[in-house]
Every structure is written in C-alpha cells, then in structure tokens.
N, C-alpha and C. Protein backbone atom coordinates (compact mmCIF):
# COMPACT_ATOMS: atom_id res chain seq x y z
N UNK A 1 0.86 -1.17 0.00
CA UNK A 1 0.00 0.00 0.00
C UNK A 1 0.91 1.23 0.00
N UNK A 2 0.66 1.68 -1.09
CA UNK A 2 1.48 3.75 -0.63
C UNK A 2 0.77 4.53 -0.11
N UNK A 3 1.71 5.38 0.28
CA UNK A 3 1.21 6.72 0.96
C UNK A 3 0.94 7.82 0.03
N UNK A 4 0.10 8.68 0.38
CA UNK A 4 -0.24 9.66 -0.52
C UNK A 4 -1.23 9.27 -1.36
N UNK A 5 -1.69 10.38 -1.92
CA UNK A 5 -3.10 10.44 -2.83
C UNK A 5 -2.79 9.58 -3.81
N UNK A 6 -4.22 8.63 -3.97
CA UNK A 6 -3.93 7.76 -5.01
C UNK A 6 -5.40 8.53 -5.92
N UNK A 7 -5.63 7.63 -6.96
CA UNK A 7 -6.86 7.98 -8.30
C UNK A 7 -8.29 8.06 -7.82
N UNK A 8 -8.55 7.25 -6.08
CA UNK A 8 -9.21 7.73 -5.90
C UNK A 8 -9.66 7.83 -3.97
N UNK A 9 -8.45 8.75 -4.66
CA UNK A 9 -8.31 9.45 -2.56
C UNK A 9 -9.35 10.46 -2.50
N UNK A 10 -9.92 11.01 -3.71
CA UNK A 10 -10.84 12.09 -3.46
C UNK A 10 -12.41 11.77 -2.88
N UNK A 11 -12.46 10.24 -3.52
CA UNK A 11 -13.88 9.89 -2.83
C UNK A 11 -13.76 9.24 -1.78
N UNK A 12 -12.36 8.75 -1.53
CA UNK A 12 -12.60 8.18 -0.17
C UNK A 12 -12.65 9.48 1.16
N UNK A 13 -12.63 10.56 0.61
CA UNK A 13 -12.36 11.64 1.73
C UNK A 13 -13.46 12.16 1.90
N UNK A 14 -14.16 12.47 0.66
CA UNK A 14 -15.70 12.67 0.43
C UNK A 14 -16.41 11.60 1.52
N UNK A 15 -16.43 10.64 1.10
CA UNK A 15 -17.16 9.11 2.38
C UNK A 15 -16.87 9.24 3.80
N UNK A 16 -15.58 9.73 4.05
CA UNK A 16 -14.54 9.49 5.66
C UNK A 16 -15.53 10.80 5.92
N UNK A 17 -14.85 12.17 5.25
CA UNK A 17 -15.92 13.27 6.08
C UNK A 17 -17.75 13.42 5.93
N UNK A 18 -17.95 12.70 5.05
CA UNK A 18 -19.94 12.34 5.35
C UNK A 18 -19.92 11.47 6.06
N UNK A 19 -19.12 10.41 6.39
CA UNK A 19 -19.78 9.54 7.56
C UNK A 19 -18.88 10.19 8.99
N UNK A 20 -18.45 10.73 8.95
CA UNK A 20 -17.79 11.68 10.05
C UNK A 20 -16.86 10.75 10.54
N UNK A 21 -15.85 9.87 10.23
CA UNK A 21 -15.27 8.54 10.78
C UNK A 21 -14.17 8.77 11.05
N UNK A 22 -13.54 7.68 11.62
CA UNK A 22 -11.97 8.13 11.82
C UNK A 22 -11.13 7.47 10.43
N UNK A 23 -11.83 6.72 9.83
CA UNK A 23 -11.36 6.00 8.77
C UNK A 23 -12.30 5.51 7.50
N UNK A 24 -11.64 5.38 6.44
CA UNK A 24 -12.16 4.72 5.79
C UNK A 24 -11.93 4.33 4.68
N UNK A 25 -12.59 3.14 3.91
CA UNK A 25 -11.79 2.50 2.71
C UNK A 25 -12.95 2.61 1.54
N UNK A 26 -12.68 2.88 0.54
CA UNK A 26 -13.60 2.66 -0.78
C UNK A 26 -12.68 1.25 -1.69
N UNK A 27 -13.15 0.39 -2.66
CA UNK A 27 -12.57 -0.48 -3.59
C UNK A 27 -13.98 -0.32 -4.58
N UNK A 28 -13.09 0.26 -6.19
CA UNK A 28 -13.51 0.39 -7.43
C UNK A 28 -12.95 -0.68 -8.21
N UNK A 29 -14.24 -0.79 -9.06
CA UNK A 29 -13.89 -2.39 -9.97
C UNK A 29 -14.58 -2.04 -11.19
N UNK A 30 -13.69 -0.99 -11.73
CA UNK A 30 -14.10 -0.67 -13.53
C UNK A 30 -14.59 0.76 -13.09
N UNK A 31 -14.14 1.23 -12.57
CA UNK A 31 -14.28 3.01 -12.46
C UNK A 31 -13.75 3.31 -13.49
N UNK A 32 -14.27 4.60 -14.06
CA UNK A 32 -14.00 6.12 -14.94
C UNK A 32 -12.33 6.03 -14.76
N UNK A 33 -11.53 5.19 -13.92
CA UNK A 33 -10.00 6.09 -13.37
C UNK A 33 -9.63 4.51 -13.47
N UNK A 34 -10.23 3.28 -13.85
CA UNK A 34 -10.12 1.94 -13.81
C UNK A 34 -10.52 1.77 -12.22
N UNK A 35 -9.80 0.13 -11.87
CA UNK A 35 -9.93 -0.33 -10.40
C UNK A 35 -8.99 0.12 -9.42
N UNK A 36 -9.28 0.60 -8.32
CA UNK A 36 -8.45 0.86 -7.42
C UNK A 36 -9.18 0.69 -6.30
N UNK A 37 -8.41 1.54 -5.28
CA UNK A 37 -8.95 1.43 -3.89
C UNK A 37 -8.26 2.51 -3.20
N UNK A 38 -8.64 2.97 -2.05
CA UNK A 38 -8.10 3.94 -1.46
C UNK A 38 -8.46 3.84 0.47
N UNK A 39 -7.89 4.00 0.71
CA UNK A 39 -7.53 4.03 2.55
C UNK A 39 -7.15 5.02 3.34
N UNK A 40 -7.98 5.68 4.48
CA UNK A 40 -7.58 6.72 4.88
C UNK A 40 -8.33 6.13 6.54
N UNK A 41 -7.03 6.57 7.16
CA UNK A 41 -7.62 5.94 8.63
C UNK A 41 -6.04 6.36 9.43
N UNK A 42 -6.14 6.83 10.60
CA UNK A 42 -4.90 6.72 11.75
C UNK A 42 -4.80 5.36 11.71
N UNK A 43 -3.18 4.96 12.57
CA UNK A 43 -2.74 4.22 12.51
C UNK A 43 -3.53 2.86 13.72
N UNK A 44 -4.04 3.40 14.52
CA UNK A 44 -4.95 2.41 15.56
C UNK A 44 -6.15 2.10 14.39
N UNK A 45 -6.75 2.45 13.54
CA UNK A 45 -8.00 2.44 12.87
C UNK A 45 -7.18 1.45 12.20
N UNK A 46 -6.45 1.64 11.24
CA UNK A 46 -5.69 0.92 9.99
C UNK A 46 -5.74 -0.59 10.84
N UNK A 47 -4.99 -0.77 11.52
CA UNK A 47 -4.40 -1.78 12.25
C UNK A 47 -6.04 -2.61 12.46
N UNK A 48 -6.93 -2.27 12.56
CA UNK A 48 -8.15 -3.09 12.37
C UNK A 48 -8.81 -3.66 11.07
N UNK A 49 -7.96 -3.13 10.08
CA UNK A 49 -8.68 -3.39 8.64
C UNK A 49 -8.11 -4.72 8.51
N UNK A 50 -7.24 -5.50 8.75
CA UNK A 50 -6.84 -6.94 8.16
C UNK A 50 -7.96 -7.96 8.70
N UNK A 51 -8.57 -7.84 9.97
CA UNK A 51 -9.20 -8.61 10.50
C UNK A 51 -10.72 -8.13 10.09
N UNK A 52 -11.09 -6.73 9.33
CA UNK A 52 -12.73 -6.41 8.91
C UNK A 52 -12.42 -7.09 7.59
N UNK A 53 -10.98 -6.99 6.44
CA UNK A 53 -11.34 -7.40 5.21
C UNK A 53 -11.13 -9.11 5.27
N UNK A 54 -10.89 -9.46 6.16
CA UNK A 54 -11.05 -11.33 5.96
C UNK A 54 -12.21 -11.47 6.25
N UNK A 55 -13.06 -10.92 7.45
CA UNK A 55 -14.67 -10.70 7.40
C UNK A 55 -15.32 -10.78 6.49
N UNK A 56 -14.73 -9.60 5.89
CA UNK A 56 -16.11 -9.64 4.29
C UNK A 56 -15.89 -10.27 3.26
N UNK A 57 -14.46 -10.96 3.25
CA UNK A 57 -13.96 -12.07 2.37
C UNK A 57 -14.88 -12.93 2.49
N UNK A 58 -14.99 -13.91 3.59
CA UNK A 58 -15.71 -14.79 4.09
C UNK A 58 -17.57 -14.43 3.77
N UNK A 59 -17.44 -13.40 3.96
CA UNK A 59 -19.04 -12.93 3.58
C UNK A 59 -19.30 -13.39 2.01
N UNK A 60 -18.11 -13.02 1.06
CA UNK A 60 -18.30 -12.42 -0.13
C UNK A 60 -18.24 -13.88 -0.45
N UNK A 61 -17.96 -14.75 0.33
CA UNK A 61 -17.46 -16.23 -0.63
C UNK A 61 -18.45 -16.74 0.05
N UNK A 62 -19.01 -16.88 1.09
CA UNK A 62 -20.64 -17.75 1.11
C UNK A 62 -21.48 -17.25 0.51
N UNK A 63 -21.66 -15.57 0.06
CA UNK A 63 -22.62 -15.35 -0.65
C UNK A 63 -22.28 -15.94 -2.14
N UNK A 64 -21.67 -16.16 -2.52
CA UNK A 64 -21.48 -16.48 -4.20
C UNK A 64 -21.66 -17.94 -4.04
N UNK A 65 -21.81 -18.92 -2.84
CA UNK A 65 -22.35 -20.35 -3.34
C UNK A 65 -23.60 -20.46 -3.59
C-alpha cells in the first residue's frame, strides 16, 4: 500500500468526512479512473482493517455459493 493520494483518494475523503469517521476504505472495480482502492484511517484504525477485510472475504465467498 502507498502513501499519498492515489486515483481515488478524493472519494474516499468525500465518504470518511460524510460519515464523520476516523477512517475509511472505498474499492472500485471498472471506475471512470479503472480499479483501485483507497484508505484513509490513523494508525490504531488501519491496524483493524486486516481482520474487517477477511470478514467480508468470508461474507463475499458464502454469498457467491
């Protein structure tokens, strides 16, 4: 993961300040800018994302049987 603005740091900042959060992640799959993803969170917030995205892994793969 890098630091600094990626293609689409602008909507993830748009999302972080409407949901008023300390963090937050967007993932694009065939956007206007192609696929990406973007992450914005302090370092205590971040440090929780490995254990929310195996969560929704697991979500995303019982829903598709």
């Amino acid at each position: 993961m890098s630091n600094g603005a990626g293609k689409y740091d602008h909507l993830c900042t748009e999302v972080r300040t409407k949901a008023e959060s300390k963090g937050a992640i967007i993932i694009v799959l065939g956007g206007n800018l192609g696929s990406g993803f973007s992450v914005q969170a302090d370092i205590d917030t971040l440090s929780q994302l490995p254990d929310m995205l195996e969560t929704i892994a697991k979500q995303i793969r019982q829903s598709a049987h």
